[in-house]
N, C-alpha and C. Protein backbone atom coordinates (compact mmCIF):
# COMPACT_ATOMS: atom_id res chain seq x y z
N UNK A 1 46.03 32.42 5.92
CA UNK A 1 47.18 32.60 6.75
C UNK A 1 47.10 31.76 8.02
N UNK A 2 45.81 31.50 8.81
CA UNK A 2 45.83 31.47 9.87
C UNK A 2 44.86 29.89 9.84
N UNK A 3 44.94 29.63 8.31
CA UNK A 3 43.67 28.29 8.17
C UNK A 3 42.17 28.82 8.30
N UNK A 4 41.78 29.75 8.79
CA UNK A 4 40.30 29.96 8.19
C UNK A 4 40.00 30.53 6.98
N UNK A 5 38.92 30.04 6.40
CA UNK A 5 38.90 29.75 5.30
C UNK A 5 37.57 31.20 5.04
N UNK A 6 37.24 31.66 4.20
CA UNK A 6 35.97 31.92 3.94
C UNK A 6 34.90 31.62 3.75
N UNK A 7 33.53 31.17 3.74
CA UNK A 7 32.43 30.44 4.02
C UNK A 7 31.93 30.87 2.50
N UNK A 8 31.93 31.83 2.40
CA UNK A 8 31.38 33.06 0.51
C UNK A 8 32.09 32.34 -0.18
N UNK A 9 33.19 32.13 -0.03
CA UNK A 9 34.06 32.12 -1.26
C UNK A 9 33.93 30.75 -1.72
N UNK A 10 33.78 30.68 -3.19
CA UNK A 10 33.52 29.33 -4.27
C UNK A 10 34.97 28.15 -4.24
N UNK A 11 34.76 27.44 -3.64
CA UNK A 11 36.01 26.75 -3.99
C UNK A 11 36.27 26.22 -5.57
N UNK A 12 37.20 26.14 -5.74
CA UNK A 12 37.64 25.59 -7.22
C UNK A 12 38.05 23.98 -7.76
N UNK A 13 36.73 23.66 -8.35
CA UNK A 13 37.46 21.89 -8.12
C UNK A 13 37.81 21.98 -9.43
N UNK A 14 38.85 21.05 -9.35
CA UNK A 14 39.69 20.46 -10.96
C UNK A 14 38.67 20.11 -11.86
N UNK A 15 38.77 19.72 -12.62
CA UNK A 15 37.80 18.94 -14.00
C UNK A 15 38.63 17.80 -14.42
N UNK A 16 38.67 16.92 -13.90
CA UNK A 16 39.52 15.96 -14.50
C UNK A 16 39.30 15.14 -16.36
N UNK A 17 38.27 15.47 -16.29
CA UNK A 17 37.41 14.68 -17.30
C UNK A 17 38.06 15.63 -18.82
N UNK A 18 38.48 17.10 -18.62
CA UNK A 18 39.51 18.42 -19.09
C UNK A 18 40.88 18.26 -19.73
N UNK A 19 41.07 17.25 -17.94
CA UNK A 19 42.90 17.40 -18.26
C UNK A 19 42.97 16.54 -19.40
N UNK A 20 44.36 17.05 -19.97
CA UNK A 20 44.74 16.03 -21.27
C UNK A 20 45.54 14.78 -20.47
N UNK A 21 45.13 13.66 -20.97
CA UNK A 21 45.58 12.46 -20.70
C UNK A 21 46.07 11.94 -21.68
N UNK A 22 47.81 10.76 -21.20
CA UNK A 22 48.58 10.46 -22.30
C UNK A 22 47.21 9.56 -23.25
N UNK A 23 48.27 9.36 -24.24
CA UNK A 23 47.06 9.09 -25.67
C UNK A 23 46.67 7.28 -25.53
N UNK A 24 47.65 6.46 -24.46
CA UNK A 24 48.14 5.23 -23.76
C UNK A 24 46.59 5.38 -22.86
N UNK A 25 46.60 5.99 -22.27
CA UNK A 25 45.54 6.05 -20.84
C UNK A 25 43.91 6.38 -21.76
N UNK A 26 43.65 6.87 -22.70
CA UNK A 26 43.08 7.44 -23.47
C UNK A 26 42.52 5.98 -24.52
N UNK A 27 43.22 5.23 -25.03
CA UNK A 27 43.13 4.09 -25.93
C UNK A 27 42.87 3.23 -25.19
N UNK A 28 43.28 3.20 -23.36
CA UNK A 28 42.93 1.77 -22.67
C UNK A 28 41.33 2.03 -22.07
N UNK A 29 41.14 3.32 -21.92
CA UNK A 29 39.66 3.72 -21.97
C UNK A 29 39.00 3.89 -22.44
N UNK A 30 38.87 3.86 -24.33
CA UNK A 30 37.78 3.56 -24.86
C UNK A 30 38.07 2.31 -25.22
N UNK A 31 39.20 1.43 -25.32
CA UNK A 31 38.83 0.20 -25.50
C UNK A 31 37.87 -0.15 -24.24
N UNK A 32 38.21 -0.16 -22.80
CA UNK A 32 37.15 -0.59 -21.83
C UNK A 32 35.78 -0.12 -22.13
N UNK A 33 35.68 1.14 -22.48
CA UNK A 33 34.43 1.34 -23.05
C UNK A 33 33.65 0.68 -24.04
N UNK A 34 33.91 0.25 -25.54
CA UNK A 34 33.83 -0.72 -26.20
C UNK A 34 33.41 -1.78 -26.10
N UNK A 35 34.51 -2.84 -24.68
CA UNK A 35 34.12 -4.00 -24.44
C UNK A 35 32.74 -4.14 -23.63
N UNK A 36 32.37 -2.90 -22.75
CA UNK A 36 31.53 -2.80 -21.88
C UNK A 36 30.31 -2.12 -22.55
N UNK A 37 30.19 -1.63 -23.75
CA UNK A 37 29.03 -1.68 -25.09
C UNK A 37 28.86 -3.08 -25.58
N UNK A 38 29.45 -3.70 -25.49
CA UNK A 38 29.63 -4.76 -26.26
C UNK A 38 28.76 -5.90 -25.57
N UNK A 39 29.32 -5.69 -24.15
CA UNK A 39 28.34 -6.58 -23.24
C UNK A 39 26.95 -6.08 -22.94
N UNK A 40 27.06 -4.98 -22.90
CA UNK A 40 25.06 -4.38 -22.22
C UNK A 40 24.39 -4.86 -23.11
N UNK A 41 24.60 -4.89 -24.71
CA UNK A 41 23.59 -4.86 -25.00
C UNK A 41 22.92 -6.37 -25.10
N UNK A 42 23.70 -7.74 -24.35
CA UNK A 42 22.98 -8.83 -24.84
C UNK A 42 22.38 -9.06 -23.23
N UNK A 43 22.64 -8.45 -22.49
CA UNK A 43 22.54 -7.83 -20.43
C UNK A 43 20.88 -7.12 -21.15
N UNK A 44 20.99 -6.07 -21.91
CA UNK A 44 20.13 -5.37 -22.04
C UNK A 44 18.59 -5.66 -23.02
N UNK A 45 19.64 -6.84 -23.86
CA UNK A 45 17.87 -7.33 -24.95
C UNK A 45 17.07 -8.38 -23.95
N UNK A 46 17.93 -9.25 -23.58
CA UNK A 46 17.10 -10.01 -21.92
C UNK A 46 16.09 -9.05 -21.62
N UNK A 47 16.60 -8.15 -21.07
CA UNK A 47 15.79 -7.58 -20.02
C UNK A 47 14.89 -6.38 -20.78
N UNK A 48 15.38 -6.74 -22.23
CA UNK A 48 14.33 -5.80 -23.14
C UNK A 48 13.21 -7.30 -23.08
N UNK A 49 13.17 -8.31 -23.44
CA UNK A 49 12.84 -9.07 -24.07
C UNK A 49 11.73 -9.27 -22.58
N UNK A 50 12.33 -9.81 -21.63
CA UNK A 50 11.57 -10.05 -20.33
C UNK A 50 10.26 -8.53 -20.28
N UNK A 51 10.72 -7.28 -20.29
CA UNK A 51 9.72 -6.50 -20.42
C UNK A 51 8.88 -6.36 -21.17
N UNK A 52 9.28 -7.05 -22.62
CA UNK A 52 8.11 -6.82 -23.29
C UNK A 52 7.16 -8.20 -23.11
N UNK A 53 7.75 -9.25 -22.65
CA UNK A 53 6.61 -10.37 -22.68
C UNK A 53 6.10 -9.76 -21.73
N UNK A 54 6.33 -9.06 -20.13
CA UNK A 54 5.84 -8.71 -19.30
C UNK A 54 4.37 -8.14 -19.77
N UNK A 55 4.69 -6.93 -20.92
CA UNK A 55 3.63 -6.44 -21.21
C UNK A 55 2.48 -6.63 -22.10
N UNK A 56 3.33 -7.90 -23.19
CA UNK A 56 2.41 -8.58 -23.70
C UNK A 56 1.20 -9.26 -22.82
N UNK A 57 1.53 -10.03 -21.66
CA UNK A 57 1.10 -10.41 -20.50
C UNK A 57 -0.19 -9.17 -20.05
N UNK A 58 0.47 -8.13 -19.83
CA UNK A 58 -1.13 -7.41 -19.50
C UNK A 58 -1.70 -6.90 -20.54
N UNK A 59 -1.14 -7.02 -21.74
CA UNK A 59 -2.47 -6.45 -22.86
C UNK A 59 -3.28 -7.69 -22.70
N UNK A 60 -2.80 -9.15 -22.71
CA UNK A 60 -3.80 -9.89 -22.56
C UNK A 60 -4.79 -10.09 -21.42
N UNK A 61 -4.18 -9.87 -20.59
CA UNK A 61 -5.19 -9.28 -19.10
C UNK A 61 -6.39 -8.57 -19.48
N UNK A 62 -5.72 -7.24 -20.26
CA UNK A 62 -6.47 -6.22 -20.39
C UNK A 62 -7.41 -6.22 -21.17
N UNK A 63 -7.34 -6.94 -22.55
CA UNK A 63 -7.56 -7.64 -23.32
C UNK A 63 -9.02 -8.51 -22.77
N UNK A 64 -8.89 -9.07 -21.77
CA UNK A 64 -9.82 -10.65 -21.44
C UNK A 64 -10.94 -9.41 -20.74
N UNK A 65 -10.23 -8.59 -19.80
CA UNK A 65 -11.24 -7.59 -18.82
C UNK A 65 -12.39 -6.38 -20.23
N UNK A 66 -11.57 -6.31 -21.12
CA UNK A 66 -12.62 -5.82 -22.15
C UNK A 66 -13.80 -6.60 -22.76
N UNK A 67 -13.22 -7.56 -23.05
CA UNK A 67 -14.60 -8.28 -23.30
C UNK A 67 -15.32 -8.45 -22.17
N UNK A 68 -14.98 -8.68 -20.61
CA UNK A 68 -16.11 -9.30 -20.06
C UNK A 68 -16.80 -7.91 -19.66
N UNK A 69 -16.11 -6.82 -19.68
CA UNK A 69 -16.95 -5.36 -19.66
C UNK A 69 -17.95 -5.15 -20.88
N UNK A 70 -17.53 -5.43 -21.79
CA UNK A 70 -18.08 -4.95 -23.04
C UNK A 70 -19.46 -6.14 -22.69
N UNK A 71 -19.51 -7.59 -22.63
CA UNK A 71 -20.44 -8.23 -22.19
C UNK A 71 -21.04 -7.75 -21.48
N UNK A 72 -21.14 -6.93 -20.32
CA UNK A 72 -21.67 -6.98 -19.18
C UNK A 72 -22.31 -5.67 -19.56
N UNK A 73 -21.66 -4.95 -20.41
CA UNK A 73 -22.28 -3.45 -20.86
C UNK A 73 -23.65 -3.96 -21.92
N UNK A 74 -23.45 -4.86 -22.70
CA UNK A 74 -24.24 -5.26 -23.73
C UNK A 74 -25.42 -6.30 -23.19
N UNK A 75 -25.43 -6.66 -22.25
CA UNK A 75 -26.33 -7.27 -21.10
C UNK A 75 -27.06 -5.91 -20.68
N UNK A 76 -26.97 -5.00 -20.10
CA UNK A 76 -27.16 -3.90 -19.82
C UNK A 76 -27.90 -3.12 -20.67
N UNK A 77 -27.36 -2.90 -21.47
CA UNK A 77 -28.41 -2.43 -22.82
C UNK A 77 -29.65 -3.04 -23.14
N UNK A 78 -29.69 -4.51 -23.17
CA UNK A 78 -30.91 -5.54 -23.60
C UNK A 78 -31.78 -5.06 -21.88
N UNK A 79 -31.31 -5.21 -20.82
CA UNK A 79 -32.11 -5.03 -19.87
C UNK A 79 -32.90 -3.85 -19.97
N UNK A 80 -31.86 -2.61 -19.83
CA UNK A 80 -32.70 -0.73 -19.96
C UNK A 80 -33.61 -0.94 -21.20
N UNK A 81 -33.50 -1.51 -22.54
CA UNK A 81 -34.40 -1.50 -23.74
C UNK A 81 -35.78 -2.29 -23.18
N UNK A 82 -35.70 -3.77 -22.45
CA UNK A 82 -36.47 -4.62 -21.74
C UNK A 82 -37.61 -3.46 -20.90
N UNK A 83 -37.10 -2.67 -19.92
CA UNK A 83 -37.30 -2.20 -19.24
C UNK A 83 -38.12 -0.97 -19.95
N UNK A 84 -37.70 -0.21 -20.70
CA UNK A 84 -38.21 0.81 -21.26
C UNK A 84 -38.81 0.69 -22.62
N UNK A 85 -39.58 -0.67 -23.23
CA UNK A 85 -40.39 -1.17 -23.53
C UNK A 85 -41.80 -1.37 -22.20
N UNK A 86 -41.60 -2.15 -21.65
CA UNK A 86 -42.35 -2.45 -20.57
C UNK A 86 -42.71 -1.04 -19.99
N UNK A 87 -42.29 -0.36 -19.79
CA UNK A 87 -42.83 1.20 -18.89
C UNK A 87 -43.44 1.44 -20.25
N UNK A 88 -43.26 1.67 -21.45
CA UNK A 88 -43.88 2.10 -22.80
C UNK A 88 -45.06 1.73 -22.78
N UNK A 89 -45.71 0.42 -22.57
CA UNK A 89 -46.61 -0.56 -22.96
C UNK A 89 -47.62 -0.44 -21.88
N UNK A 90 -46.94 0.01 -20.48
CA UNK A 90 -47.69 -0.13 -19.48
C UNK A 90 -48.57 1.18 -19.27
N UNK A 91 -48.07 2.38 -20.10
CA UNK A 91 -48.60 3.36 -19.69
C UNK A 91 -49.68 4.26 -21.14
């Protein structure tokens, strides 16, 4: 009456997405939809394509860092065996 409103009370928003729309407005929006499927997906294999070389890229990283671990582990082994021969022999 007076313009104040209640603070509790739920306001009511429309649903537009609900209302029925002529069948004109309806056909010019899934055609836009359509054309705009139509485009992502060659927008979207790029940037599929860029990610996966990306990651091809660090398996080979990851890839190069295994062997020089696995070397450096297998260096390691010959030393502790070196080593625990020699304490064997010495005592």
């Amino acid at each position: 009456m007076f313009g104040i409103r209640n603070p509790f009370k739920k306001e009511e928003k429309l649903n537009i997405s609900n209302s029925p729309l002529p069948s004109s407005v309806q056909e010019s929006e899934t055609k836009i939809n359509v054309e705009q499927q139509k485009e992502e997906p060659k927008g979207t294999q790029e940037n599929k394509k860029a990610e996966i070389e990306i990651l091809i890229a660090k398996i080979d990283a990851l890839k190069f860092q295994y062997e020089a671990l696995s070397e450096k582990i297998n260096n390691m082994e010959k030393m502790l065996k070196e080593i625990y021969e020699m304490a064997k022999s010495s005592s």
